[in-house]
Protein backbone atom coordinates (compact mmCIF):
# COMPACT_ATOMS: atom_id res chain seq x y z
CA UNK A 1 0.00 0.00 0.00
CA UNK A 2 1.72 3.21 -0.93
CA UNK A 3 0.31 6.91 -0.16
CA UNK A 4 2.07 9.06 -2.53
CA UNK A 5 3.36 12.95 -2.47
CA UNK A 6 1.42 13.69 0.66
CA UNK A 7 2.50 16.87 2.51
CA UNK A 8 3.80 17.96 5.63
CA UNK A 9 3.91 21.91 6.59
CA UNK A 10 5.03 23.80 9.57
CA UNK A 11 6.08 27.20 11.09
CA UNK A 12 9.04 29.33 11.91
CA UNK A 13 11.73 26.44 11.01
CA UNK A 14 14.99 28.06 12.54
CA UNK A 15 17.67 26.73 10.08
CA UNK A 16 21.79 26.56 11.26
CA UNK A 17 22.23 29.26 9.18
CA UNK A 18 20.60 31.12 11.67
CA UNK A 19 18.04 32.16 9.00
CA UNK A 20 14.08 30.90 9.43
CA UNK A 21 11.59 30.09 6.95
CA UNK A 22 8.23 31.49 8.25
CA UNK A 23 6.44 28.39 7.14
CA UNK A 24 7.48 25.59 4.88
CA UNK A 25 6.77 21.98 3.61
CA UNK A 26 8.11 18.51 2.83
CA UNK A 27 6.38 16.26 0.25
CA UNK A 28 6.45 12.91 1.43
CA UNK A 29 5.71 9.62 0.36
CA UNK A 30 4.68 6.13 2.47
CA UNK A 31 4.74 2.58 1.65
CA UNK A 32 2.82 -0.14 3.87
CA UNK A 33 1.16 -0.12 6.70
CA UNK A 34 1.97 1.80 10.08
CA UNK A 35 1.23 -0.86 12.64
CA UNK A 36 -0.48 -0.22 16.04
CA UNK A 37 2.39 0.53 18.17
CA UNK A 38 4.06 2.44 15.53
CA UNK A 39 7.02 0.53 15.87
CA UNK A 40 8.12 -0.84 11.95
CA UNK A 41 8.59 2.63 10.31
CA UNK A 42 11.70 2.79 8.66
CA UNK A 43 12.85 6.22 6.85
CA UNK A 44 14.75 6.43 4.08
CA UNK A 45 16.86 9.44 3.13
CA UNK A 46 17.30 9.78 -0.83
CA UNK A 47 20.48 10.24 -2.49
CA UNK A 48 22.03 14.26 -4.08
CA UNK A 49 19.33 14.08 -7.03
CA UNK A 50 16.81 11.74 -5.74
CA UNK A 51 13.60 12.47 -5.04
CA UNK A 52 10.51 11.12 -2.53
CA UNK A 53 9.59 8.43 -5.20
CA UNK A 54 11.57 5.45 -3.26
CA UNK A 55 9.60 2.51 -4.70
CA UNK A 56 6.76 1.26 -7.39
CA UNK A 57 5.57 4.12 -10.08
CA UNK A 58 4.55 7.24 -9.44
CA UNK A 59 3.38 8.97 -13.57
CA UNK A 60 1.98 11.69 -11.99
CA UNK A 61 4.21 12.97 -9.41
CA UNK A 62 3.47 16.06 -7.06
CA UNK A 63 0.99 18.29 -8.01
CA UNK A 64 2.31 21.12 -10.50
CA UNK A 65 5.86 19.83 -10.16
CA UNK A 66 7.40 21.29 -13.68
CA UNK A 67 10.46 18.54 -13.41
CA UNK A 68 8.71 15.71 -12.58
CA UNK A 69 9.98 13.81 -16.23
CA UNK A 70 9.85 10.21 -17.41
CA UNK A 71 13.04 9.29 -15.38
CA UNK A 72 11.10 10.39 -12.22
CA UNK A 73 8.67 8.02 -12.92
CA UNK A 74 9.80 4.75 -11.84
CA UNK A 75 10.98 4.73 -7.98
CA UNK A 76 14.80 5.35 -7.48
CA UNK A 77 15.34 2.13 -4.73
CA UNK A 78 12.86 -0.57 -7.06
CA UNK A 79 14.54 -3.52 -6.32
CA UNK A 80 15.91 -2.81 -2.51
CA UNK A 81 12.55 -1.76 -1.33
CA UNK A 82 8.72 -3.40 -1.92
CA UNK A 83 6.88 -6.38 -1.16
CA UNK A 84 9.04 -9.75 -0.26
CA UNK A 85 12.05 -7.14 -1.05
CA UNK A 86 14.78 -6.29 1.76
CA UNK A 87 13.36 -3.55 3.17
CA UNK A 88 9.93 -5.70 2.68
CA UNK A 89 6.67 -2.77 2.53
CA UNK A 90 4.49 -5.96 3.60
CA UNK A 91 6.50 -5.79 6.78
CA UNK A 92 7.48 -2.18 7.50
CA UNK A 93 5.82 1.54 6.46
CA UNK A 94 8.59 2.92 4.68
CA UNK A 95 8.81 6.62 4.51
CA UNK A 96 10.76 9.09 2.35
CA UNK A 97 10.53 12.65 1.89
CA UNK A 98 11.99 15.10 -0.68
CA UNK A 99 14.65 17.33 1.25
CA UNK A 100 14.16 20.72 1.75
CA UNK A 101 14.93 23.31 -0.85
CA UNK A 102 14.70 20.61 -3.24
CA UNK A 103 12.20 20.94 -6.42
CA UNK A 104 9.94 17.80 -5.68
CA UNK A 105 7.18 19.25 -3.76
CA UNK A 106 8.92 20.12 -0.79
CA UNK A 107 9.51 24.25 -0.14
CA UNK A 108 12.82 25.49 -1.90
CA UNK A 109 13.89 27.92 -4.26
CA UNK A 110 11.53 27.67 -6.61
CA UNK A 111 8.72 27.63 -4.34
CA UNK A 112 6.21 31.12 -3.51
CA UNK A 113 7.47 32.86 -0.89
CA UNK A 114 4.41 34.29 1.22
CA UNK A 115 6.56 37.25 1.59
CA UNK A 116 5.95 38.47 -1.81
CA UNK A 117 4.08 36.39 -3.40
CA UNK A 118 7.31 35.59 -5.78
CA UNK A 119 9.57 32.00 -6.01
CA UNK A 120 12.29 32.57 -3.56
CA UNK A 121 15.23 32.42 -5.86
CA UNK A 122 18.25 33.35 -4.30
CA UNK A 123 16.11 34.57 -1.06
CA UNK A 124 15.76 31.09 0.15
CA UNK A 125 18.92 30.23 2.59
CA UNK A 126 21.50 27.47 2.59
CA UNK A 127 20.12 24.20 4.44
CA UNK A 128 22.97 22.24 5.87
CA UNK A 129 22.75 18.57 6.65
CA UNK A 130 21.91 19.14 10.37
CA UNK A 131 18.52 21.09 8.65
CA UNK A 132 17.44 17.89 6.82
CA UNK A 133 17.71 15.61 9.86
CA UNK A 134 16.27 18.52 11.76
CA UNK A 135 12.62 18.25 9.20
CA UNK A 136 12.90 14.93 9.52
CA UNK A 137 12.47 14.95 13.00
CA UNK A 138 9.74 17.21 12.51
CA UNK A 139 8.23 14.58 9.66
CA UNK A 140 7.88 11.80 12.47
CA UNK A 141 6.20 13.84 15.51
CA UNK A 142 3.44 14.92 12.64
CA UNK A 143 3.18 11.21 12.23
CA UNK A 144 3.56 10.38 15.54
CA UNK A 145 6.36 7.81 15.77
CA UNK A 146 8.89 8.16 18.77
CA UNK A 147 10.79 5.46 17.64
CA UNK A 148 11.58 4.07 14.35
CA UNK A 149 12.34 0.29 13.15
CA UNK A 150 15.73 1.76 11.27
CA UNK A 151 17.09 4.66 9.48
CA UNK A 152 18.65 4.35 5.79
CA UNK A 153 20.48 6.58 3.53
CA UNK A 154 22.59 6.29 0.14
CA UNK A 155 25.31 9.03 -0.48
CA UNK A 156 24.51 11.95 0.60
CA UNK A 157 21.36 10.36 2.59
CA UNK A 158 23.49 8.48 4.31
CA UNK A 159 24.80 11.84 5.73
CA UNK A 160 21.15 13.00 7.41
CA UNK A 161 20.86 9.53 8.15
CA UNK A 162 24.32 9.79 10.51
CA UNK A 163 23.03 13.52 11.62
CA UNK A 164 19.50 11.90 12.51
CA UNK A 165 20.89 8.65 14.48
CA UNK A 166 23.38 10.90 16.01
CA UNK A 167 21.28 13.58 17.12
CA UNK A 168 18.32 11.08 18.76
CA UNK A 169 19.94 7.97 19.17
CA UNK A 170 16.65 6.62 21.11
CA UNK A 171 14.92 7.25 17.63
CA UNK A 172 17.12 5.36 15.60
CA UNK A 173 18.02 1.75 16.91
CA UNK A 174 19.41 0.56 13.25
CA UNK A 175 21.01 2.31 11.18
CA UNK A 176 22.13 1.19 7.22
CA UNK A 177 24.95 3.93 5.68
CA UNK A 178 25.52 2.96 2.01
CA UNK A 179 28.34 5.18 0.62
CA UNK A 180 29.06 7.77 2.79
CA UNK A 181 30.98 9.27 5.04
CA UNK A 182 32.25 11.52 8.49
CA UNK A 183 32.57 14.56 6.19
CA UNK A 184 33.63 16.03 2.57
CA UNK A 185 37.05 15.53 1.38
CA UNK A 186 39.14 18.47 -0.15
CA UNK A 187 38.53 16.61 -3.80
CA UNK A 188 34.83 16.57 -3.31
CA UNK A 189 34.61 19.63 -2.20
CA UNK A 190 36.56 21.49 -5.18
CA UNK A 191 34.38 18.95 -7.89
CA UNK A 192 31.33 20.79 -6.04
CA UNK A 193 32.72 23.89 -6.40
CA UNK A 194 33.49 23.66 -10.35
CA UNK A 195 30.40 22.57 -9.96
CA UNK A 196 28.59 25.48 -8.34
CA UNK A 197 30.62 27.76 -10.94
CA UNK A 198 29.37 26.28 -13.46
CA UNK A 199 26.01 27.24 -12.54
CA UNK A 200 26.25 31.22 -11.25
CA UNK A 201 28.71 31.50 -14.70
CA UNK A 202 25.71 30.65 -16.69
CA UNK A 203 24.71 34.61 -17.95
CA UNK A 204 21.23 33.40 -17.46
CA UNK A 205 20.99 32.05 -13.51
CA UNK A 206 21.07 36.15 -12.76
CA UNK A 207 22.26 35.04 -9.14
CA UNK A 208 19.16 32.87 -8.95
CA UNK A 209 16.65 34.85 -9.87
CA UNK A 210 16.03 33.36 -13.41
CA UNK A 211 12.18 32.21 -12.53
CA UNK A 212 9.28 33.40 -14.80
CA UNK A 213 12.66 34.41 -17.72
CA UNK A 214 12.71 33.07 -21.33
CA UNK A 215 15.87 31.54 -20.87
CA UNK A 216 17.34 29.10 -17.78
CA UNK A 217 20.49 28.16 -16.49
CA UNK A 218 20.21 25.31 -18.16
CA UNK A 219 23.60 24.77 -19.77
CA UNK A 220 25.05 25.70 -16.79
CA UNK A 221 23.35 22.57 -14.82
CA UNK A 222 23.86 20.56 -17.50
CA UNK A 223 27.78 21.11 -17.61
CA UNK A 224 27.73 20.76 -13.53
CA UNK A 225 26.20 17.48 -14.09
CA UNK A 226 28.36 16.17 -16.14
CA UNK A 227 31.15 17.10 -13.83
CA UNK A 228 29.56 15.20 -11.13
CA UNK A 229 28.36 12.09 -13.27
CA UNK A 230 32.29 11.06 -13.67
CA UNK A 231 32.44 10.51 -9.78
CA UNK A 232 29.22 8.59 -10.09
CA UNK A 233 30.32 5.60 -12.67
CA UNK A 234 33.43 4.05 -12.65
CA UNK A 235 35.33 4.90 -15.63
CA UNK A 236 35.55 1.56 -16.79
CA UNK A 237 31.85 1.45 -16.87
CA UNK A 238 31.19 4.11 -19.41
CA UNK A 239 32.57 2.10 -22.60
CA UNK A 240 29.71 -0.37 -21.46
CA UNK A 241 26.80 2.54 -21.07
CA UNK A 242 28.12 4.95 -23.83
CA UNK A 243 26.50 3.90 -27.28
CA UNK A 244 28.64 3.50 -30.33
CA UNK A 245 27.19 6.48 -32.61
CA UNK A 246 28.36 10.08 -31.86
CA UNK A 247 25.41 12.51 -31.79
CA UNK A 248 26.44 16.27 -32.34
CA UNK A 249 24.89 18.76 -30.32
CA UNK A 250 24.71 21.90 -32.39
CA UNK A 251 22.78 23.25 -29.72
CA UNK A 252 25.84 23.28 -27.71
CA UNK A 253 28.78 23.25 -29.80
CA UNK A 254 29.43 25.29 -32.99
CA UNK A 255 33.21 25.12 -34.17
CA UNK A 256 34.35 21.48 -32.51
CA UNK A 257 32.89 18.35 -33.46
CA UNK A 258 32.69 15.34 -30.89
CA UNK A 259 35.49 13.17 -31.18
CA UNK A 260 34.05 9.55 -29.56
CA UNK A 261 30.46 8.37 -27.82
CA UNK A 262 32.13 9.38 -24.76
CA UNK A 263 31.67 12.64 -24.70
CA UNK A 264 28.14 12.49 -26.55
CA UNK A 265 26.85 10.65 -23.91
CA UNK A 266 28.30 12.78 -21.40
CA UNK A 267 26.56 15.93 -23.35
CA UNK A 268 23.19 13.55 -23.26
CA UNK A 269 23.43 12.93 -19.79
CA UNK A 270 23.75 16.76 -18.83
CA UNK A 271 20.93 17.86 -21.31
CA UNK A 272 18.86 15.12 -19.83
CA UNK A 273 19.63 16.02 -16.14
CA UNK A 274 17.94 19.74 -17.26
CA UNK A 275 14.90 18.19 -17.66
CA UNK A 276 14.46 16.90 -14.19
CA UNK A 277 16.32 19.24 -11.57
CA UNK A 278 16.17 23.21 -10.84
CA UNK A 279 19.41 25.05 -10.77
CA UNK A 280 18.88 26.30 -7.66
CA UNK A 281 18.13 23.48 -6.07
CA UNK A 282 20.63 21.83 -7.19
CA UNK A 283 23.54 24.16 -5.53
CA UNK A 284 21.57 24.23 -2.24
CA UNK A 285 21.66 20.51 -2.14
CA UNK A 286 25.63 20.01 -2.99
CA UNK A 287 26.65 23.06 -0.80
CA UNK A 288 24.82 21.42 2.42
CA UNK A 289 27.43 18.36 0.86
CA UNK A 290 30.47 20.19 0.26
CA UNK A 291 29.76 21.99 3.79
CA UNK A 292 29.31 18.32 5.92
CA UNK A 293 31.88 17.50 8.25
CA UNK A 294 30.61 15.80 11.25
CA UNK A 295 33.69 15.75 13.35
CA UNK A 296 34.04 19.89 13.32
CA UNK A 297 31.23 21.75 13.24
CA UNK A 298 30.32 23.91 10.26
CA UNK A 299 31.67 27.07 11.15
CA UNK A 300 35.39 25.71 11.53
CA UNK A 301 35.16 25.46 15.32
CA UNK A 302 36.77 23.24 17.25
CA UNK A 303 37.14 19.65 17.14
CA UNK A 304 33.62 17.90 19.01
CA UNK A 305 32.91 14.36 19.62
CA UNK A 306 29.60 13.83 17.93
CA UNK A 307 29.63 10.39 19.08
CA UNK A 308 30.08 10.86 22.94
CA UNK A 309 26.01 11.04 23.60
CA UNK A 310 25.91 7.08 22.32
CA UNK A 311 27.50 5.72 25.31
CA UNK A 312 24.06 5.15 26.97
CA UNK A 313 22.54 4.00 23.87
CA UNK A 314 22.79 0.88 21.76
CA UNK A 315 22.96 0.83 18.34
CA UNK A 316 23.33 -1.65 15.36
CA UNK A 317 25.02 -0.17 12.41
CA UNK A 318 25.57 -1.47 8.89
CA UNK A 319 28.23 0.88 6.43
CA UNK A 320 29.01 0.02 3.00
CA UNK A 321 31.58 1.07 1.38
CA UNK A 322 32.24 0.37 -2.45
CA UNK A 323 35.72 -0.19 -3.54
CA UNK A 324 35.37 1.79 -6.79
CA UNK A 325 33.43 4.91 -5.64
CA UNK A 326 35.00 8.03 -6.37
CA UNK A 327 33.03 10.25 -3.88
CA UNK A 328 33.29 8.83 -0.98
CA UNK A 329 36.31 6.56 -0.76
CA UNK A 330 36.69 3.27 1.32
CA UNK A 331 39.19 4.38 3.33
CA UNK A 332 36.20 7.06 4.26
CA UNK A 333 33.90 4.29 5.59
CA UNK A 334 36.43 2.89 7.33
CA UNK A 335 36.97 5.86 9.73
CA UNK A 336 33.25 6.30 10.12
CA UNK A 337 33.23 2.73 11.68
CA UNK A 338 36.69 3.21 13.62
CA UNK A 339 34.46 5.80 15.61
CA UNK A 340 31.76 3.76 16.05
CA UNK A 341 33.23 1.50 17.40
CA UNK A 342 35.17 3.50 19.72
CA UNK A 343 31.78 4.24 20.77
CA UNK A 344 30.83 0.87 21.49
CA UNK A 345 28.55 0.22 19.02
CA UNK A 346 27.76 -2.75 17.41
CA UNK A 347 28.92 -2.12 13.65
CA UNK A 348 29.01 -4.41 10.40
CA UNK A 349 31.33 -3.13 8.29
CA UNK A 350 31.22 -4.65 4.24
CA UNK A 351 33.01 -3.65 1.03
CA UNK A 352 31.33 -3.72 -2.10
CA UNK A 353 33.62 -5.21 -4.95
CA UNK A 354 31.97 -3.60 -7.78
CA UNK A 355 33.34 -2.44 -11.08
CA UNK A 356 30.22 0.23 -11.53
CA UNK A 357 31.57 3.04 -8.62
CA UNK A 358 29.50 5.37 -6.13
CA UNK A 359 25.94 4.07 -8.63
CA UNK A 360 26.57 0.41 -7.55
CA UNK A 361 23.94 0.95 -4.52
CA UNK A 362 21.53 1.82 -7.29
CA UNK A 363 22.50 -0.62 -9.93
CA UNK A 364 23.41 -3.81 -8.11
CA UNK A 365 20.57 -4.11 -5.12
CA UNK A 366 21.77 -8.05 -5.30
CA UNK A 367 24.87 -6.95 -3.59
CA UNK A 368 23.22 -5.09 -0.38
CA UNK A 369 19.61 -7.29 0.18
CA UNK A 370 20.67 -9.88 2.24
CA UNK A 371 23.09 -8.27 4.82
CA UNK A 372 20.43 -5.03 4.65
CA UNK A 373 17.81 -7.50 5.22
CA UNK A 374 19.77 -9.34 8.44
CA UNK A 375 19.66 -5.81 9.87
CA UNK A 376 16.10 -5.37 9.76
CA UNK A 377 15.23 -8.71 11.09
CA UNK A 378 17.76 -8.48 13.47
């Protein structure tokens, strides 16, 4: 049984930022059934350019939601999450919501501001990592669950889903972290910031405020996702998803001429990406990445143990790390579950041998069911 693109709205949401949103909301999606004592809700964190749509088909999407496309459609997690699946929706109500300041329902830039009656643009503020998990929070007293069955999150979800089992560690009893991390290296923090140039460069993102124009950032976004799409997929992997033929895109390019399918899939990827994702959502979402680090806080202060409030509580932990991901490295993983268990926690620690990089979570569910599903049962 899923309920699709509900919505959940609130008032005077004080961000870290120190900014506040006078009212805001967070589309939101359940699967299965919420059982009397509201104790087999699971919540699921989405990945950079995911969206709310976790499982099954949603054609429709959110109501009025201009980038809802075709490759929204089918839900991001299929084959991890359903009935008789891992995370098993005959079992467990499964919840995910679209982050905020994203462009899939929930408030962000694009969104009216009741202020003046105008998208936000470059008025909304940055939301950091600490804001998602802080929503989410918010999410599960509207619903009223005080304690979920486990907390999940891919990538950058597996960020909030650190921040949220951190923060209220008698919320979150298990916890599955699929290709994350304690905080953003110096290389992923300088491919977000190409990234985020690409964007303002574009002459027609006019610092954000590009809503209601002719003419989008659009070439910017596409050239920032195809910046970020090489950290995604293993190199090796491209010769098997590129297609033979090149395609010119005249649209683009004027005086050079593709040289190999590599770069005209590249160029399809980006144009596709357009399609499907705001600008300035987009750059909200990977600054709240580039700005994570969970062992100093975000200012530059100094160093905290974010771990130290576990020692009364225990928690079971499963981190996967994938040996060919690009964005956030093994070695990454591995110091997330040094601290953990420094903090006496009970952590399974597994390495993905995959040749498709940081997308293997999303391509080979085969890889993560069973030990994913040992932690639900267990």
């Amino acid at each position: 049984m899923a309920t699709l693109n509900q919505f959940f709205t609130d008032k005077n949401l004080s961000l870290h930022s120190g900014e506040c949103l006078p009212s805001y909301s967070l589309c939101y999606n359940t699967y299965g059934i919420l059982n009397k004592d509201k104790s087999n809700a699971i919540l699921v964190f989405h990945a950079l350019s995911g969206s709310q749509n976790l499982t099954g088909s949603d054609v429709d999407g959110p109501k009025g939601c201009a980038y809802w496309t075709d490759d929204s459609h089918e839900g991001w997690w299929n084959e991890l999450v359903g009935k008789g699946k891992a995370v098993d929706t005959d079992k467990y109500f499964v919840i995910c919501f679209n982050y905020l300041g994203g462009c899939y329902g929930s408030s962000g830039p694009a969104s009216i501001n009741p202020e003046t009656g105008k998208p936000y643009g470059s008025a909304f503020p940055p939301v950091t990592i600490s804001d998602q998990a802080l929503v989410a929070k918010a999410l599960l007293g509207h619903l009223e669950i005080n304690t979920l069955h486990a907390v999940l999150g891919p990538s950058v979800g597996g960020l909030c889903a650190l921040e949220l089992a951190t923060t209220h560690p008698d919320l979150t009893p298990r916890i599955g972290l699929f290709a994350s991390g304690l905080k953003s290296t110096v290389l992923t923090r300088l491919i977000l910031f190409e990234q985020i140039l690409a964007i303002e460069n574009d002459p027609h993102f006019k610092g954000g405020d590009y809503y209601g124009e002719r003419e989008t950032p659009w070439l910017g976004l596409a050239l920032a996702r195809m910046i970020s799409h090489k950290t995604f997929v293993h190199i090796d992997n491209f010769e098997k998803r590129a297609r033979q033929e090149i395609k010119q895109h005249e649209d683009i390019l004027s005086w050079y001429k593709l040289q190999d399918p590599f770069q005209s899939y590249m160029l399809h990827q980006g144009k596709k990406f357009v399609q499907r994702f705001d600008a300035n959502s987009y750059l909200r979402i990977i600054d709240m990445w580039s700005r994570f680090n969970f062992i100093k806080d975000d200012d530059g202060g100094a160093i905290t143990d974010p771990f130290a409030n576990l020692s009364k509580h225990k928690q079971k932990y499963l981190v996967y790390s994938i040996d060919s991901d690009f964005c956030f490295y093994p070695e990454e993983q591995r110091k997330l579950v040094e601290a953990l268990e420094n903090a006496k926690q009970d952590v399974t620690y597994l390495t993905v041998h995959s040749d498709k990089g940081h997308d293997s979570f999303l391509l080979e569910p085969d890889l993560y069911a069973p030990q994913l599903k040992h932690l639900l049962e267990s």
